[in-house]
Protein backbone atom coordinates (compact mmCIF):
# COMPACT_ATOMS: atom_id res chain seq x y z
CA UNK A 1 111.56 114.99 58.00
CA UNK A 2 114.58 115.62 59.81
CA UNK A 3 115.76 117.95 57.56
CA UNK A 4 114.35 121.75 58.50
CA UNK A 5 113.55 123.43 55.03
CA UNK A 6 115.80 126.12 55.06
CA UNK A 7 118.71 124.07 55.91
CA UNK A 8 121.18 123.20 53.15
CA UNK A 9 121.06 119.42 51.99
CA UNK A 10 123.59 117.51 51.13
CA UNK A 11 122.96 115.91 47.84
CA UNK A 12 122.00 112.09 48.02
CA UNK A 13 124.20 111.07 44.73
CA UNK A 14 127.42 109.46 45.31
CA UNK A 15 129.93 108.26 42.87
CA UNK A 16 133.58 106.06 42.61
CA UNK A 17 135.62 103.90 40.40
CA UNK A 18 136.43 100.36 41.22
CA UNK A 19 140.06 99.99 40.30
CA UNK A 20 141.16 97.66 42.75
CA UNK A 21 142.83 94.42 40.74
CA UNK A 22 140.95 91.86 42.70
CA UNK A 23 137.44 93.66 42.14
CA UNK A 24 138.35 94.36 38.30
CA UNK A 25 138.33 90.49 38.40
CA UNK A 26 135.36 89.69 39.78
CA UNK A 27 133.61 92.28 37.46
CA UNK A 28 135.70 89.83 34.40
CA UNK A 29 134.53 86.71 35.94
CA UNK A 30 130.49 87.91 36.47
CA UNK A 31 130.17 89.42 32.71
CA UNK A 32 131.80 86.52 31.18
CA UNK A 33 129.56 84.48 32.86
CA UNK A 34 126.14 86.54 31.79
CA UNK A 35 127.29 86.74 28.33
CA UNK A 36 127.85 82.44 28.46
CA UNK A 37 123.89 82.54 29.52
CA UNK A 38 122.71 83.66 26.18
CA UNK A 39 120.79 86.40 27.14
CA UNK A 40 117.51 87.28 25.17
CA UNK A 41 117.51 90.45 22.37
CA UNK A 42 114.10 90.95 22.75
CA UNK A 43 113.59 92.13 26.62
CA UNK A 44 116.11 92.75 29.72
CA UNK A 45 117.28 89.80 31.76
CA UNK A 46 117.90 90.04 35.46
CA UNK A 47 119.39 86.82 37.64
CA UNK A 48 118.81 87.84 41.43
CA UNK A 49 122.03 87.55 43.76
CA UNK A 50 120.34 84.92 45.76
CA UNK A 51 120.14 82.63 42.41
CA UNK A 52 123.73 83.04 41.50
CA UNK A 53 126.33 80.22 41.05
CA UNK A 54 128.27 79.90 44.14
CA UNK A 55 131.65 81.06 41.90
CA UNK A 56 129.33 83.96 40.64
CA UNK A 57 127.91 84.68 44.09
CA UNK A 58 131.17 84.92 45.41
CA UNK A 59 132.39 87.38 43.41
CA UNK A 60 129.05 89.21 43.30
CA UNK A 61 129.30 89.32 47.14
CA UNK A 62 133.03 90.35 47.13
CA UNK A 63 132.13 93.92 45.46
CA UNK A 64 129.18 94.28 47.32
CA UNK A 65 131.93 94.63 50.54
CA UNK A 66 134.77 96.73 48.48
CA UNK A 67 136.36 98.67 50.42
CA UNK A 68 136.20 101.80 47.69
CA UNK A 69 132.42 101.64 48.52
CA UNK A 70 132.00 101.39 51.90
CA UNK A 71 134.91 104.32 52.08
CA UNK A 72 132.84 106.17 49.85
CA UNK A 73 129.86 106.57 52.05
CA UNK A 74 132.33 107.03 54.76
CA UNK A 75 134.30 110.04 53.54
CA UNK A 76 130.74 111.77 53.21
CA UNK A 77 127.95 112.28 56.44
CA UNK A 78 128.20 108.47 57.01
CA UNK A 79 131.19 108.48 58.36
CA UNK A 80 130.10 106.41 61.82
CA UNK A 81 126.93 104.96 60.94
CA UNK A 82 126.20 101.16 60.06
CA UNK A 83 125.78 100.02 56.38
CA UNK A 84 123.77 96.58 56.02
CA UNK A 85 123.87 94.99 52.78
CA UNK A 86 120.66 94.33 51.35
CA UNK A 87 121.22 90.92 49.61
CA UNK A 88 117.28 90.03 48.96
CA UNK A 89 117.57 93.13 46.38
CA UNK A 90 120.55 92.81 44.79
CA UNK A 91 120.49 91.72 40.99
CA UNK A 92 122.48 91.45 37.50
CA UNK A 93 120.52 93.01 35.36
CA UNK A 94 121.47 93.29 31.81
CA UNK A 95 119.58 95.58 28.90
CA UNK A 96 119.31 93.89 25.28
CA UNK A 97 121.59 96.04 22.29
CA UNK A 98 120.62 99.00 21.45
CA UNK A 99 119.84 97.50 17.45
CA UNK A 100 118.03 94.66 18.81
CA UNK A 101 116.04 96.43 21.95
CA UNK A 102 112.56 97.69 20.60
CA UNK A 103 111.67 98.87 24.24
CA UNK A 104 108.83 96.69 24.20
CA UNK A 105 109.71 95.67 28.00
CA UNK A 106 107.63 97.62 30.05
CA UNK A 107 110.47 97.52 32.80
CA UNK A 108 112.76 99.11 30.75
CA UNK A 109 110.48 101.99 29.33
CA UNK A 110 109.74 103.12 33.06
CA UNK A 111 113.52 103.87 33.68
CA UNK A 112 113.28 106.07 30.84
CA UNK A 113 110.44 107.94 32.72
CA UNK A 114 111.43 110.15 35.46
CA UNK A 115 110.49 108.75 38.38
CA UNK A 116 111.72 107.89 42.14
CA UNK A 117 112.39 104.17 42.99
CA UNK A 118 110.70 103.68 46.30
CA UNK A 119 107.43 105.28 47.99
CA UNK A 120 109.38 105.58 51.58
CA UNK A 121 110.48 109.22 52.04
CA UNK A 122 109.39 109.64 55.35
CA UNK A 123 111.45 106.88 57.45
CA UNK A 124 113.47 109.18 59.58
CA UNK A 125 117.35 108.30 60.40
CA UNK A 126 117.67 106.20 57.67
CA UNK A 127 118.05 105.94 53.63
CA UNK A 128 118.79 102.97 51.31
CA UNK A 129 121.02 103.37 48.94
CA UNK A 130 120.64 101.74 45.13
CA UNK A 131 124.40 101.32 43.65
CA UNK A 132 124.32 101.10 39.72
CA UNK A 133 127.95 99.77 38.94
CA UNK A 134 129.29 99.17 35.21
CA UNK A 135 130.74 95.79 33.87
CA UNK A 136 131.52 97.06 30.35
CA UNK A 137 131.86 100.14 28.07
CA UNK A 138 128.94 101.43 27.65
CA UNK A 139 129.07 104.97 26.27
CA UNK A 140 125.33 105.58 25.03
CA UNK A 141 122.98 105.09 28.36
CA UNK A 142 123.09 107.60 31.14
CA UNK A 143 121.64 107.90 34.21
CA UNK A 144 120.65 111.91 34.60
CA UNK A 145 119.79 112.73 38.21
CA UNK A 146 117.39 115.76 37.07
CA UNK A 147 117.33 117.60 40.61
CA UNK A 148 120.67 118.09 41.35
CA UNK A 149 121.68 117.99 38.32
CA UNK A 150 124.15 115.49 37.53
CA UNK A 151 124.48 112.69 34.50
CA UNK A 152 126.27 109.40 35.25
CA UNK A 153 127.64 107.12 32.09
CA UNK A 154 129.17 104.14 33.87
CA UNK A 155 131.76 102.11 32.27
CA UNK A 156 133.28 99.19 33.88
CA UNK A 157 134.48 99.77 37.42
CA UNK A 158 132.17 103.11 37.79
CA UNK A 159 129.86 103.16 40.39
CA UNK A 160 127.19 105.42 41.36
CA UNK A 161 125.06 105.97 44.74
CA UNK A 162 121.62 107.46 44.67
CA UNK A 163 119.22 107.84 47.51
CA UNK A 164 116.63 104.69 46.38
CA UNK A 165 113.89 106.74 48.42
CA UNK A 166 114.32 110.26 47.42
CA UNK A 167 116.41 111.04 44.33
CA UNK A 168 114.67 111.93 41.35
CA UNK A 169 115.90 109.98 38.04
CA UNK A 170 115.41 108.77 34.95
CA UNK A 171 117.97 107.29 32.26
CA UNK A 172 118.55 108.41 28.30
CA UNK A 173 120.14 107.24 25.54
CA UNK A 174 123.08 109.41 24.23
CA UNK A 175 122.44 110.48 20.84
CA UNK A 176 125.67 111.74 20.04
CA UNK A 177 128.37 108.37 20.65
CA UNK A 178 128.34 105.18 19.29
CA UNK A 179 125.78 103.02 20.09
CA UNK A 180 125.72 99.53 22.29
CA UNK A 181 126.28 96.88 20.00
CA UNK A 182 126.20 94.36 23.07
CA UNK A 183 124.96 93.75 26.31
CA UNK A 184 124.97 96.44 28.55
CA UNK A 185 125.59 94.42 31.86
CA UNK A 186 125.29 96.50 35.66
CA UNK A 187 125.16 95.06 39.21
CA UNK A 188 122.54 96.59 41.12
CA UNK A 189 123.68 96.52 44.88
CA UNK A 190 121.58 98.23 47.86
CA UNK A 191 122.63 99.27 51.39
CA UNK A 192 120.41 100.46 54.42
CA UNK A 193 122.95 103.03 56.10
CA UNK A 194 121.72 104.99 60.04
CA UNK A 195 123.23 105.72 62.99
CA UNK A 196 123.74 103.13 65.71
CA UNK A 197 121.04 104.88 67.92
CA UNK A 198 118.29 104.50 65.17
CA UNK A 199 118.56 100.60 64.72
CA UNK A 200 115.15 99.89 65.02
CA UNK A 201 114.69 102.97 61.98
CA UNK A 202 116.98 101.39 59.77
CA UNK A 203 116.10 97.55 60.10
CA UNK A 204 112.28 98.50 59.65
CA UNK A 205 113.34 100.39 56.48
CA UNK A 206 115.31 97.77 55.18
CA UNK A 207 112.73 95.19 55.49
CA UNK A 208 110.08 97.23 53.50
CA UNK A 209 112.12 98.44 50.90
CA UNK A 210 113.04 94.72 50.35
CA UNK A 211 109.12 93.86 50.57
CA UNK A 212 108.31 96.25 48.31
CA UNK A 213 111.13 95.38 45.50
CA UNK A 214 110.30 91.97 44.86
CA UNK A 215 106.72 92.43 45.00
CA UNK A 216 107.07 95.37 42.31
CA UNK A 217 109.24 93.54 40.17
CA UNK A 218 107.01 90.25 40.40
CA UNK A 219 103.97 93.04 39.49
CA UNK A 220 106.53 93.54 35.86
CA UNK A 221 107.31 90.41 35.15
CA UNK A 222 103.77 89.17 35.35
CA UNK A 223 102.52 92.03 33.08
CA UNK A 224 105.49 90.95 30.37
CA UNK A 225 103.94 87.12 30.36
CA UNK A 226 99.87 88.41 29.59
CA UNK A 227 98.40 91.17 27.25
CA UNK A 228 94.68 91.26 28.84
CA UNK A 229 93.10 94.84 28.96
CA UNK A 230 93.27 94.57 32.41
CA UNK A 231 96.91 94.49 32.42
CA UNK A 232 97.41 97.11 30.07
CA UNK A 233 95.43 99.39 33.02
CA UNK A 234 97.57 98.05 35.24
CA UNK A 235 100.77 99.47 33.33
CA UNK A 236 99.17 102.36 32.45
CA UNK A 237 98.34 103.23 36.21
CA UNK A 238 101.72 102.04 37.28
CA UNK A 239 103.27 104.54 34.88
CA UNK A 240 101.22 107.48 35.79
CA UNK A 241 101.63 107.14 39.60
CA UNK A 242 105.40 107.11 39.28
CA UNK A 243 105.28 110.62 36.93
CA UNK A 244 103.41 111.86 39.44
CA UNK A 245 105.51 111.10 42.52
CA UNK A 246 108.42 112.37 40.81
CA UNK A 247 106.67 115.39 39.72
CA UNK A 248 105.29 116.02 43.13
CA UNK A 249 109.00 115.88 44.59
CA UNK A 250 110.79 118.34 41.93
CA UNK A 251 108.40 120.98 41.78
CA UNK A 252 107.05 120.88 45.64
CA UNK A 253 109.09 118.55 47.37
CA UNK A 254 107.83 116.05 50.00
CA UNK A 255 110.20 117.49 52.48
CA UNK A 256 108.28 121.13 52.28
CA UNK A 257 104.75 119.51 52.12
CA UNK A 258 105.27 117.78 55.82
CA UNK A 259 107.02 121.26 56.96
CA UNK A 260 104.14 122.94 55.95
CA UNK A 261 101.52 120.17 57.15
CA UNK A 262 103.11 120.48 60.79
CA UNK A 263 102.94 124.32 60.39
CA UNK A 264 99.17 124.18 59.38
CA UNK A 265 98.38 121.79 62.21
CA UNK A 266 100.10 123.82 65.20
CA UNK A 267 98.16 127.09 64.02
CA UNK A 268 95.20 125.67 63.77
CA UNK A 269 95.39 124.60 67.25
CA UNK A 270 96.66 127.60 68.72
CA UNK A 271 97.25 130.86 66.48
CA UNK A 272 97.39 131.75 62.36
CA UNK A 273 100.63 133.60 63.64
CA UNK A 274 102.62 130.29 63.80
CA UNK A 275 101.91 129.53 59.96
CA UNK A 276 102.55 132.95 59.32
CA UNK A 277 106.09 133.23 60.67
CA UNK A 278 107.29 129.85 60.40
CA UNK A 279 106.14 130.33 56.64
CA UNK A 280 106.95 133.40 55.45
CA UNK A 281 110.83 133.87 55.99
CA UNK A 282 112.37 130.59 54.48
CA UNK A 283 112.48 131.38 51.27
CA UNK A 284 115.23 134.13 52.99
CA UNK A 285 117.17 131.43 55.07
CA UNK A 286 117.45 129.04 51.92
CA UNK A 287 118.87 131.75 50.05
CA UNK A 288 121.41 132.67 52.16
CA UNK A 289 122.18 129.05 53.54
CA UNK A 290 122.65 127.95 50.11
CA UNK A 291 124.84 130.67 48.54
CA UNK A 292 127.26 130.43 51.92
CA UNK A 293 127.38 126.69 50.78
CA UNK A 294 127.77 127.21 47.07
CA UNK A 295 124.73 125.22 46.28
CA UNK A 296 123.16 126.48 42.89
CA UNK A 297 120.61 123.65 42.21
CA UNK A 298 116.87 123.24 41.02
CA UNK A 299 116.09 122.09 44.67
CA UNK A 300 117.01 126.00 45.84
CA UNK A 301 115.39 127.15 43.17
CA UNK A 302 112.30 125.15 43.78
CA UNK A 303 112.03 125.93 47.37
CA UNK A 304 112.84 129.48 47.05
CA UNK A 305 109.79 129.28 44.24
CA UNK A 306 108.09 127.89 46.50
CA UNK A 307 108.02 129.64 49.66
CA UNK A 308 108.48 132.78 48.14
CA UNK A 309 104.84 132.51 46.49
CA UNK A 310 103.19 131.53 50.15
CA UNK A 311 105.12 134.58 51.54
CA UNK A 312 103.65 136.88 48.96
CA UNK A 313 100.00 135.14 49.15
CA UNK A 314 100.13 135.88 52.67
CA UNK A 315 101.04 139.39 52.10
CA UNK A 316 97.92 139.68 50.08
CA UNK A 317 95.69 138.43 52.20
CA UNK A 318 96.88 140.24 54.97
CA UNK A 319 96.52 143.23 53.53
CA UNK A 320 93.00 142.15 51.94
CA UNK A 321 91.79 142.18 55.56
CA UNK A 322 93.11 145.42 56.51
CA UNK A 323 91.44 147.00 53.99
CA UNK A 324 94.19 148.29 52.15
CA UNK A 325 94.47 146.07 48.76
CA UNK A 326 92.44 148.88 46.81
CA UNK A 327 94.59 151.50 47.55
CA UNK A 328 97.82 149.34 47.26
CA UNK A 329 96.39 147.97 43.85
CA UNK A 330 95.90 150.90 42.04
CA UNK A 331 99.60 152.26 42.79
CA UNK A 332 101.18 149.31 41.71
CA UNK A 333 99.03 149.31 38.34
CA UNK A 334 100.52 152.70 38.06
CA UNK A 335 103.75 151.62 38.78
CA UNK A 336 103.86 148.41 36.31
CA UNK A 337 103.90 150.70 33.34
CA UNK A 338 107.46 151.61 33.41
CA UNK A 339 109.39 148.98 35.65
CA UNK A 340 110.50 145.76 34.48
CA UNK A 341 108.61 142.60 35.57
CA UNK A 342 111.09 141.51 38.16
CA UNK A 343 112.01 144.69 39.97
CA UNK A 344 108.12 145.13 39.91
CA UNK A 345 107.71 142.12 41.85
CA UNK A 346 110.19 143.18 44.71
CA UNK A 347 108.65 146.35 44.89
CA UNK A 348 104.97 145.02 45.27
CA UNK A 349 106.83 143.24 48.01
CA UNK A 350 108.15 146.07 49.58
CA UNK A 351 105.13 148.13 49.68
CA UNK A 352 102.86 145.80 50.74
CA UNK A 353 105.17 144.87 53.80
CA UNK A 354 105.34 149.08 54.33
CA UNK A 355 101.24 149.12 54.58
CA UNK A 356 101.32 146.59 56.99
CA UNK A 357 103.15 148.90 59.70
CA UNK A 358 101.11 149.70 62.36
CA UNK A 359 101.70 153.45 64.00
CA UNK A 360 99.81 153.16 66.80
CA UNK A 361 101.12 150.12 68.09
CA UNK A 362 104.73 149.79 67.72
CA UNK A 363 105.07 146.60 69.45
CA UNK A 364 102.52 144.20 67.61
CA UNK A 365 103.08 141.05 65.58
CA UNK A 366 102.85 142.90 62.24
CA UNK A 367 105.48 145.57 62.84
CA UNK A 368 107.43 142.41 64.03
CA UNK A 369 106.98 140.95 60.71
CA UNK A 370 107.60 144.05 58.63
CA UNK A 371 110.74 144.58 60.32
CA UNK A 372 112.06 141.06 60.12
CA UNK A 373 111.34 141.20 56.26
CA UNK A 374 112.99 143.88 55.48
CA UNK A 375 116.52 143.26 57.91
CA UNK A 376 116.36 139.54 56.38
CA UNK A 377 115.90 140.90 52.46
CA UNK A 378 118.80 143.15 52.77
CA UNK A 379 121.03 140.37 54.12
CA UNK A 380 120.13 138.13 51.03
CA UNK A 381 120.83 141.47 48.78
CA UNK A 382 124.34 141.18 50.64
CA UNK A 383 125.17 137.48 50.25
CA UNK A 384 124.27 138.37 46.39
CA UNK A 385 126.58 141.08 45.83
CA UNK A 386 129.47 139.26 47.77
CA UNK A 387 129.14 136.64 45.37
């Protein structure tokens, strides 16, 4: 919510290599000791940091405060802000070989769905931050970050950061090196980072992203252990939900749906003007914003999609209630037959913005809108050409 939606974000992924000799040691000294357990072929196995051996919890806990880690949150926007470690959530969680893995866990087969880990966008001043760090070399699972879009293969001593609350994920299986013939063994660490001032923002959020972790993972494990029909729903729902969060943040975005809700609230209390303008010119300012940062992403693209379609809706309509869609309609169909798709678009733009002038009074709300249109479409023709 604190982001405005023509402003240019900052992606949410984060990445590093452990290479310190001290932390290569501790990652040794934790996969020697999962492999000693005997893990199962048949499902994933995950030992939570809270359950470890106190040499294992040690060294656990001596990666979770590397230095590389903390100074990579701090060389991006979190340079002054507090990290917390959030212990109740951090795990070793190993996946079965590749040969021997039937994805028949149902924990498993919902990483392979795209999906976001946790329901709480909309805690300002604060994120939580899921670390995925290797302990071997695996070459065949990725993690693919599908908004940005960036794919992570982590070996031992590679790290990656993701937003647990807002990035959009999934993992694959690379068809094209050699498979996992053993354990593929990751530490799963988390960290609530805000700014000093929102303490009260950042403890709330780490205490209900903890909640919610163990009582989702408790909600799999008890679904692995019975086969009734009821729990079969329960999966099925599970499953469904998350595809349609995720789907609801990559083609929408949860950021422009409480833009919009705030814009649709305020007009309906005072004036339709206030949706109108606070609406119609962001697809402009994302445009711009984002080329002058070099961002070429599918969240530009989705917004610009986006608010590009309410800006031409609106067009419609407001020419609808002027009375001037027949006229307007029947040029354009005339028009259509000999101009490609895409310049036909910009040029239904154009001329319905141009029968929205008002001659008689030069000073109105709709000349004001023409006007800005057309100044803010030639400055995104100009950031296009300079690029």
């Amino acid at each position: 919510m604190i982001y405005l939606p023509w402003k240019h974000q900052k992606k949410k992924v984060y990445s590093c290599n452990i290479s310190d000799n001290l932390a290569i040691c501790d990652i040794n000294t934790i996969r020697n000791w999962v492999i000693s357990q005997n893990p199962t072929n048949e499902t994933s196995t995950h030992w939570w940091y809270n359950e470890l051996p106190i040499n294992i919890y040690d060294s656990f806990s001596n990666i979770s405060k590397c230095d590389t880690i903390f100074d990579m949150f701090k060389s991006g926007e979190y340079n002054s802000y507090n990290i917390d470690i959030l212990n109740d959530m951090n795990e070793i969680y190993i996946s079965a070989p590749t040969n021997a893995n039937k994805l028949n866990d149902t924990s498993d087969n919902i990483f392979y769905t795209r999906h976001i880990d946790g329901p709480f966008y909309y805690i300002p001043f604060a994120s939580c931050y899921r670390l995925i760090i290797g302990l071997d070399d695996n070459r065949e699972i990725s993690t693919n970050f599908n908004l940005i879009p960036e794919v992570h293969t982590l070996k031992k001593g590679d790290v990656v950061a993701f937003d647990f609350h807002r990035e959009c994920h999934y993992i694959t299986k690379n068809d094209f090196e050699p498979i996992n013939k053993d354990f593929r063994v990751i530490l799963k660490i988390h960290y609530c980072i805000y700014p000093q001032w929102a303490f009260y923002f950042g403890k709330l959020l780490g205490f209900l992203t903890i909640l919610y972790n163990k009582n989702f993972r408790n909600l799999f494990l008890y679904t692995l252990t019975t086969n009734t029909l009821y729990d079969k729903i329960v999966v099925k729902s599970m499953i469904i939900t998350t595809k349609i969060v995720h789907d609801i943040e990559y083609y929408i975005g949860y950021n422009n749906i409480s833009y919009l809700c705030l814009l649709i609230y305020f007009s309906l209390k005072t004036n339709y003007y206030i949706f109108l303008f606070g609406s119609s010119f962001i697809h402009y300012f994302r445009m711009i914003d984002s080329i002058s940062n070099n961002c070429y992403n599918l969240v530009l693209k989705r917004d610009y999609r986006l608010y590009n379609c309410i800006h031409i809706l609106q067009l419609m309509y407001m020419c609808y209630s002027y009375n001037k869609f027949s006229f307007i309609t029947s040029y354009l169909l005339l028009v259509s037959y000999t101009v490609h798709m895409h310049h036909l678009l910009s040029f239904v733009k154009f001329v319905l913005l141009l029968s929205l002038y008002d001659n008689l009074y030069l000073i109105s709300y709709n000349n004001l809108y023409v006007f800005s249109h057309l100044l803010l479409s030639l400055k995104e023709c100009y950031y296009k050409m300079s690029t």
